[in-house]
Protein backbone atom coordinates (compact mmCIF):
# COMPACT_ATOMS: atom_id res chain seq x y z
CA UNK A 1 11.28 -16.06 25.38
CA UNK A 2 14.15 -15.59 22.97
CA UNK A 3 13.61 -16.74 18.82
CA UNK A 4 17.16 -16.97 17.52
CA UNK A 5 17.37 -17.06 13.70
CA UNK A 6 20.20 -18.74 11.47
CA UNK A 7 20.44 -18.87 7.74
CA UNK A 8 22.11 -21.75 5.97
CA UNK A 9 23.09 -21.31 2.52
CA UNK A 10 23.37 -24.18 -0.31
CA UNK A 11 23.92 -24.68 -3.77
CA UNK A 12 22.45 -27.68 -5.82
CA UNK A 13 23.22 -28.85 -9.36
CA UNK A 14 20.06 -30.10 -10.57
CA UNK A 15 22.34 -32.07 -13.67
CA UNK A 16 25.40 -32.58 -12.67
CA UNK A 17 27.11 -34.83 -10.03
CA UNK A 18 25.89 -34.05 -6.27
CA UNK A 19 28.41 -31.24 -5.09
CA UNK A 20 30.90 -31.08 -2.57
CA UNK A 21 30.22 -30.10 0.70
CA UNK A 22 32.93 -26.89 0.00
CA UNK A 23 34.99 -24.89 2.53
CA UNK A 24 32.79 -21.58 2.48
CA UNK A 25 29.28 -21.59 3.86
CA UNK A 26 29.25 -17.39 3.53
CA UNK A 27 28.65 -17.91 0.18
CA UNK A 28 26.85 -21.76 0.06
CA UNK A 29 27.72 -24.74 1.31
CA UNK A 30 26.97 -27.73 -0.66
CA UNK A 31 29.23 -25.36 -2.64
CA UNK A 32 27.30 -25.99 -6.05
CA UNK A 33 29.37 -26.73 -8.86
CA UNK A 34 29.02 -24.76 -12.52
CA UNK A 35 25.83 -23.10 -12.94
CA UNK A 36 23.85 -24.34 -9.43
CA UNK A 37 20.59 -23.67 -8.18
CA UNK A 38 21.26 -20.89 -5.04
CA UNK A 39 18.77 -20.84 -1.88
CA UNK A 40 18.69 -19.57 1.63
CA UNK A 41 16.84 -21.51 4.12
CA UNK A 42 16.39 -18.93 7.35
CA UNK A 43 15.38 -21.28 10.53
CA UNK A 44 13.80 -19.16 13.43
CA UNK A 45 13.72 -21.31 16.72
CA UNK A 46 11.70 -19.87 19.89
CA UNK A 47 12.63 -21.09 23.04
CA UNK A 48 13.62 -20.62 26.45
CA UNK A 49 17.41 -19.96 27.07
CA UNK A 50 19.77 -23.03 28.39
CA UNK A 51 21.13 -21.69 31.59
CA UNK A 52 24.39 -23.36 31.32
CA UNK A 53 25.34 -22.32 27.84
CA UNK A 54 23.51 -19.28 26.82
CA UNK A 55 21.89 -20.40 23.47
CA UNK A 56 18.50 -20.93 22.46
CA UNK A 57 20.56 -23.76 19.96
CA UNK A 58 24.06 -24.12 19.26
CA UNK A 59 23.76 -22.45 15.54
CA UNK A 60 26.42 -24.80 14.75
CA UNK A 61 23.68 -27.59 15.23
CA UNK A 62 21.14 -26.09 13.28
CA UNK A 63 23.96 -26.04 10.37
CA UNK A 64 24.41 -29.09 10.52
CA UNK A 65 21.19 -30.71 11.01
CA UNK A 66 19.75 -28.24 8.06
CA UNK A 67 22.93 -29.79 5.97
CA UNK A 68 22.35 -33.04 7.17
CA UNK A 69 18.58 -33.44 7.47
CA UNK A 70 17.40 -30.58 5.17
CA UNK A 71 18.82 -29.46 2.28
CA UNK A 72 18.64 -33.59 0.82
CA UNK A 73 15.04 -33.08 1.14
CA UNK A 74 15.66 -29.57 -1.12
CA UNK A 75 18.15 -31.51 -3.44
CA UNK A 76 16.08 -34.74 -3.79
CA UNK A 77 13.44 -32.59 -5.46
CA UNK A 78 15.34 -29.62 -7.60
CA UNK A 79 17.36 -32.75 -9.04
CA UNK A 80 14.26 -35.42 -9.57
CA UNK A 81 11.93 -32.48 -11.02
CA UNK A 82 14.58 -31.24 -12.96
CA UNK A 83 15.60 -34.46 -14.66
CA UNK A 84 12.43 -35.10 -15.80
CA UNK A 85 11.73 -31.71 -16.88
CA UNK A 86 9.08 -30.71 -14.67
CA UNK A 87 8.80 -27.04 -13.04
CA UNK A 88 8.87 -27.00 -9.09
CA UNK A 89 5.96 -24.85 -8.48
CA UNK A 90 5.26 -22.39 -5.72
CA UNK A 91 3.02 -25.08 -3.99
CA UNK A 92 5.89 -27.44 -4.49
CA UNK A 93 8.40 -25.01 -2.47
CA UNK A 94 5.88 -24.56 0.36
CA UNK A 95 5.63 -28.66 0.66
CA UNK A 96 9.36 -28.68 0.91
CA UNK A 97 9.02 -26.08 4.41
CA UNK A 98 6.70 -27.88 5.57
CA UNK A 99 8.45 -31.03 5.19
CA UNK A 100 11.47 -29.16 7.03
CA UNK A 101 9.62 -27.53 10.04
CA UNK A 102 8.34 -31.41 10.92
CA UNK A 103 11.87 -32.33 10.64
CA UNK A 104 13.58 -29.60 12.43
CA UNK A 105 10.81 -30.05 14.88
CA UNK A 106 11.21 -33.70 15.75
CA UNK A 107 15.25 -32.79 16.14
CA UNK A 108 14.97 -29.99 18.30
CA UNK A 109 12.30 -31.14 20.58
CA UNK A 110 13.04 -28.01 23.46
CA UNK A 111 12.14 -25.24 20.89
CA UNK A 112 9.21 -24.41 18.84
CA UNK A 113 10.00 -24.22 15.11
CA UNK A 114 8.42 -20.24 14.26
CA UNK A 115 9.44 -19.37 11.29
CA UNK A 116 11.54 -20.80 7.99
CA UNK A 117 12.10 -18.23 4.98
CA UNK A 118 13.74 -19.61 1.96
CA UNK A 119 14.95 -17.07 -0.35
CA UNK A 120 15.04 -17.88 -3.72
CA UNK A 121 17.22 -14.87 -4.91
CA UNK A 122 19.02 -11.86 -3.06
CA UNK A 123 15.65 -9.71 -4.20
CA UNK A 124 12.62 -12.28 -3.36
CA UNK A 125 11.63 -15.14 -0.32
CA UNK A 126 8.62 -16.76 0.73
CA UNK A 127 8.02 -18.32 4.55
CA UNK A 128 5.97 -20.09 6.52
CA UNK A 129 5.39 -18.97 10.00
CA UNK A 130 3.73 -20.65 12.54
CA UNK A 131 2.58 -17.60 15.20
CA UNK A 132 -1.56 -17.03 15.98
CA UNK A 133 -1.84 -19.52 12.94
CA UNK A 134 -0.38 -20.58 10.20
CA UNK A 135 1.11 -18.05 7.43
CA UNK A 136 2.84 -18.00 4.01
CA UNK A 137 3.89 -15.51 3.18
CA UNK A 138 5.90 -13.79 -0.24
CA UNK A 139 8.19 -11.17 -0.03
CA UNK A 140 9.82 -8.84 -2.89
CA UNK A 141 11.96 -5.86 -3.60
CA UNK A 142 11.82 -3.40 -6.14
CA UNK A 143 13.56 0.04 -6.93
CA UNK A 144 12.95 3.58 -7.39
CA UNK A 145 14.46 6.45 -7.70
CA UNK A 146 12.72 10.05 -6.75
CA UNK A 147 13.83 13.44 -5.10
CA UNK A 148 11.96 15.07 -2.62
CA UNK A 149 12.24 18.09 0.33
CA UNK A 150 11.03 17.90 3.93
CA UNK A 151 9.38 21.01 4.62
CA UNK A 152 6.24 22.35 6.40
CA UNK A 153 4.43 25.80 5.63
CA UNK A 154 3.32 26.09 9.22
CA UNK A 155 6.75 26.35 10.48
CA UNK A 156 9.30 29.09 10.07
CA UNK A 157 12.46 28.76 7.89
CA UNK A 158 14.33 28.34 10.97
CA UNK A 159 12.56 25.93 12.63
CA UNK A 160 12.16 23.84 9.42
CA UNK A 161 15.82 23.98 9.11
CA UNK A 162 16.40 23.14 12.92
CA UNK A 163 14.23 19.62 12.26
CA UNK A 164 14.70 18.39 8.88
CA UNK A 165 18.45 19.97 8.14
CA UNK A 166 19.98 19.42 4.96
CA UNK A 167 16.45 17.69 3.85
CA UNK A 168 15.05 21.05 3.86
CA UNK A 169 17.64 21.96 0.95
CA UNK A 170 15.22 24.33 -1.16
CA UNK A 171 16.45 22.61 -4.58
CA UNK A 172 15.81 19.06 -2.42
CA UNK A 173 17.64 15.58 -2.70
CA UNK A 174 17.10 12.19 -4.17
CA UNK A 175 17.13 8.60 -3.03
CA UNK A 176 17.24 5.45 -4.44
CA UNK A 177 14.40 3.97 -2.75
CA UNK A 178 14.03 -0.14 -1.93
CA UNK A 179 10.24 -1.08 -2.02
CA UNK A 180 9.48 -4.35 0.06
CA UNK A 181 6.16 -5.72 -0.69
CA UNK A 182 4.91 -8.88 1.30
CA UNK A 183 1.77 -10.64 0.86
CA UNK A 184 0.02 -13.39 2.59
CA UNK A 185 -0.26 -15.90 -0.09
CA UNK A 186 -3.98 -18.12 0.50
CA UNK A 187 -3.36 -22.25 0.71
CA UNK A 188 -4.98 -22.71 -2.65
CA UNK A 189 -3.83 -20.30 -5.36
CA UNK A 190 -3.45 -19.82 -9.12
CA UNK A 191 -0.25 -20.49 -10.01
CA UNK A 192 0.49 -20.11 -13.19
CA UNK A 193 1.88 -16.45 -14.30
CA UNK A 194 1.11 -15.37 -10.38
CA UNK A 195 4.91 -13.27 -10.04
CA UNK A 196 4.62 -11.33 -13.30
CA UNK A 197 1.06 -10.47 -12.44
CA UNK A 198 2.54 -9.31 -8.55
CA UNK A 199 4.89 -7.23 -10.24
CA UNK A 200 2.59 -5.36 -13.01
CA UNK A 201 0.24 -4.54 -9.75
CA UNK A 202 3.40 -3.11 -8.05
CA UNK A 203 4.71 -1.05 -11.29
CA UNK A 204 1.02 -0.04 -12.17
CA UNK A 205 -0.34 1.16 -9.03
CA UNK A 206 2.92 2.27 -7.17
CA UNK A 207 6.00 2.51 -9.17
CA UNK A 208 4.49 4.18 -12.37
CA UNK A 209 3.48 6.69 -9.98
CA UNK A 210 6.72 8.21 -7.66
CA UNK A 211 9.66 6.40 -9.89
CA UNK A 212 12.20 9.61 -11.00
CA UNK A 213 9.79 12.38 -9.88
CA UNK A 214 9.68 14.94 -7.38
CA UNK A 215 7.56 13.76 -4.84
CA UNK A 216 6.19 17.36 -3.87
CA UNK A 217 5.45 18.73 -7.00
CA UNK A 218 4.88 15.73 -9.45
CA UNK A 219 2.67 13.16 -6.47
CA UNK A 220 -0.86 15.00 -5.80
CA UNK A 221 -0.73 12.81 -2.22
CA UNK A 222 2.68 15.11 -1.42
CA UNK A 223 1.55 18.42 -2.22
CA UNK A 224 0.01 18.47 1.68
CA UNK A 225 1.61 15.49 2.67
CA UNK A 226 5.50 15.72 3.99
CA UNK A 227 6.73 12.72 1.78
CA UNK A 228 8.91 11.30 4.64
CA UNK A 229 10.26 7.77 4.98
CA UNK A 230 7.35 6.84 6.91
CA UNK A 231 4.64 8.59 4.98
CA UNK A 232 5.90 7.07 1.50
CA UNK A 233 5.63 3.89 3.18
CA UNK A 234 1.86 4.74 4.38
CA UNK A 235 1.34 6.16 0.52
CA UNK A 236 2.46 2.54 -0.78
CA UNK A 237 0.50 1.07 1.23
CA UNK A 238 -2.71 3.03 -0.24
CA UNK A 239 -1.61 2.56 -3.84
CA UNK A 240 -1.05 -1.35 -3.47
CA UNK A 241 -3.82 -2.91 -0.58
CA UNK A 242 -6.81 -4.30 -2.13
CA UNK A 243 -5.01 -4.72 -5.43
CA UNK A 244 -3.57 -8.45 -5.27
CA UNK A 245 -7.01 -10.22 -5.52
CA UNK A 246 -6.85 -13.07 -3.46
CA UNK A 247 -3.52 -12.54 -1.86
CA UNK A 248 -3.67 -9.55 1.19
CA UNK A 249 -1.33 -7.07 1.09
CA UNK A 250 0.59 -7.75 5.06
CA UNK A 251 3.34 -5.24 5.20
CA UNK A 252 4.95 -2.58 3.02
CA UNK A 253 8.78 -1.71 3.81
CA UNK A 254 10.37 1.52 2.38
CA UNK A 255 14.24 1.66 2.30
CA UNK A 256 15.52 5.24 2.19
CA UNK A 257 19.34 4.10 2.40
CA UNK A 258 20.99 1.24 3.53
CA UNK A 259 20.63 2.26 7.75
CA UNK A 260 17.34 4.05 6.74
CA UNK A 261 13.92 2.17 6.47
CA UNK A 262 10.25 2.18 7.62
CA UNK A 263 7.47 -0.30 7.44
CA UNK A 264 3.43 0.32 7.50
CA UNK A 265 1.17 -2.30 7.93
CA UNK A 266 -2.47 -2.70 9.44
């Protein structure tokens, strides 16, 4: 069984005139026109391959049946709500998915609709996936930067420099890290404030703690632990789970470098 994802990218002017299509769906297309309202609607279909062509779906077909079917449903409500001056809640966005797996569903009848993301900004999506149950889920990134050296006292110099090479530099090395936090968000949940309240658990419990420091000598969990990818991603994972009330924490992603990441989850 293959799933074969597909983003679609669109612009909407919640004010204005209804845009364009526009000639350049890399960057959106409805093109937006002035200052638009950007999203990213990521369709994962599961299915069984079509012997004669190959594809799960044509992507070209999910393009245009998102463009078609989809993003009127997205522009019908950014454009009502925001003529009337009413904020689309978090509740509101989830509707909309759900409102676009039915459709998508009913279209593509030979494939199972498992997963839509929308991503409100380069930095932050949420998604509903349909796989042992039903999840939403929210997803954010945040940035720190910290040095640190891979070493272990039970080796020899040698043999630390024969397995962690230049990251056994005595002075060490820095990153900028990428943090990726996602939670499973519950169906009923406070709304108001719920982001800024995410992101003060993040800074608070995480952040505060490695952000420009040297992870062996200034992080009490590194002074015996070799502060790795992987193990900062385990250490995250300690500072943060339990602390989201009722949201659970699902999966913590550390990005060492742009080829370079691990993820811990339970």
């Amino acid at each position: 069984m293959h799933t074969l994802c597909r983003q679609v990218r669109f612009s909407v002017n919640p004010l204005g005139p209804v845009s364009e299509a526009g000639f350049n769906s890399y960057a959106s297309k409805p093109c937006g026109d002035g200052l638009a309202v950007y999203l990213g609607l990521t369709v994962a279909l599961r299915g069984r391959l079509d012997e004669q062509t190959g594809f799960v779906v044509n992507v070209s077909e999910i393009d245009r049946v998102v463009r078609g079917d989809i993003v009127p449903l997205f522009e019908r409500k950014i454009r009502t709500d925001f003529q009337q001056a009413r904020a689309i809640a978090m509740e509101d966005l989830f509707d909309l998915l759900e409102d676009s797996a039915k459709t998508l569903q009913r279209i593509f009848k030979t494939v199972s609709v498992n997963r839509l993301i929308l991503a409100l900004n380069p930095f932050r999506n949420i998604s509903l996936l349909w796989e042992n149950g039903r999840m939403r889920t929210y997803k954010e990134q945040f940035e720190f930067a910290a040095s640190h050296r891979l070493w272990n006292d039970k080796f020899s110099e040698a043999e630390n420099f024969q397995r962690f090479g230049k990251c056994a530099n005595p002075s060490g090395h820095g990153h900028n890290y990428i943090l990726e936090v996602s939670v499973l968000l519950p169906e009923l949940m406070e709304e108001s404030g719920w982001i800024g309240r995410f992101q003060k658990v993040v800074e608070e419990h995480f952040l505060s703690v490695v952000d420009h420091k040297n992870l062996n000598l200034d992080v009490a969990w590194f002074s015996k632990v070799n502060p790795t990818v992987e193990n900062i991603a385990s250490y995250a994972w300690q500072c943060l789970v339990g602390k989201f009330g009722q949201v659970k924490l699902k999966k913590i992603t550390v990005w060492e470098n742009e080829r370079t990441s691990c993820s811990y989850e339970e």
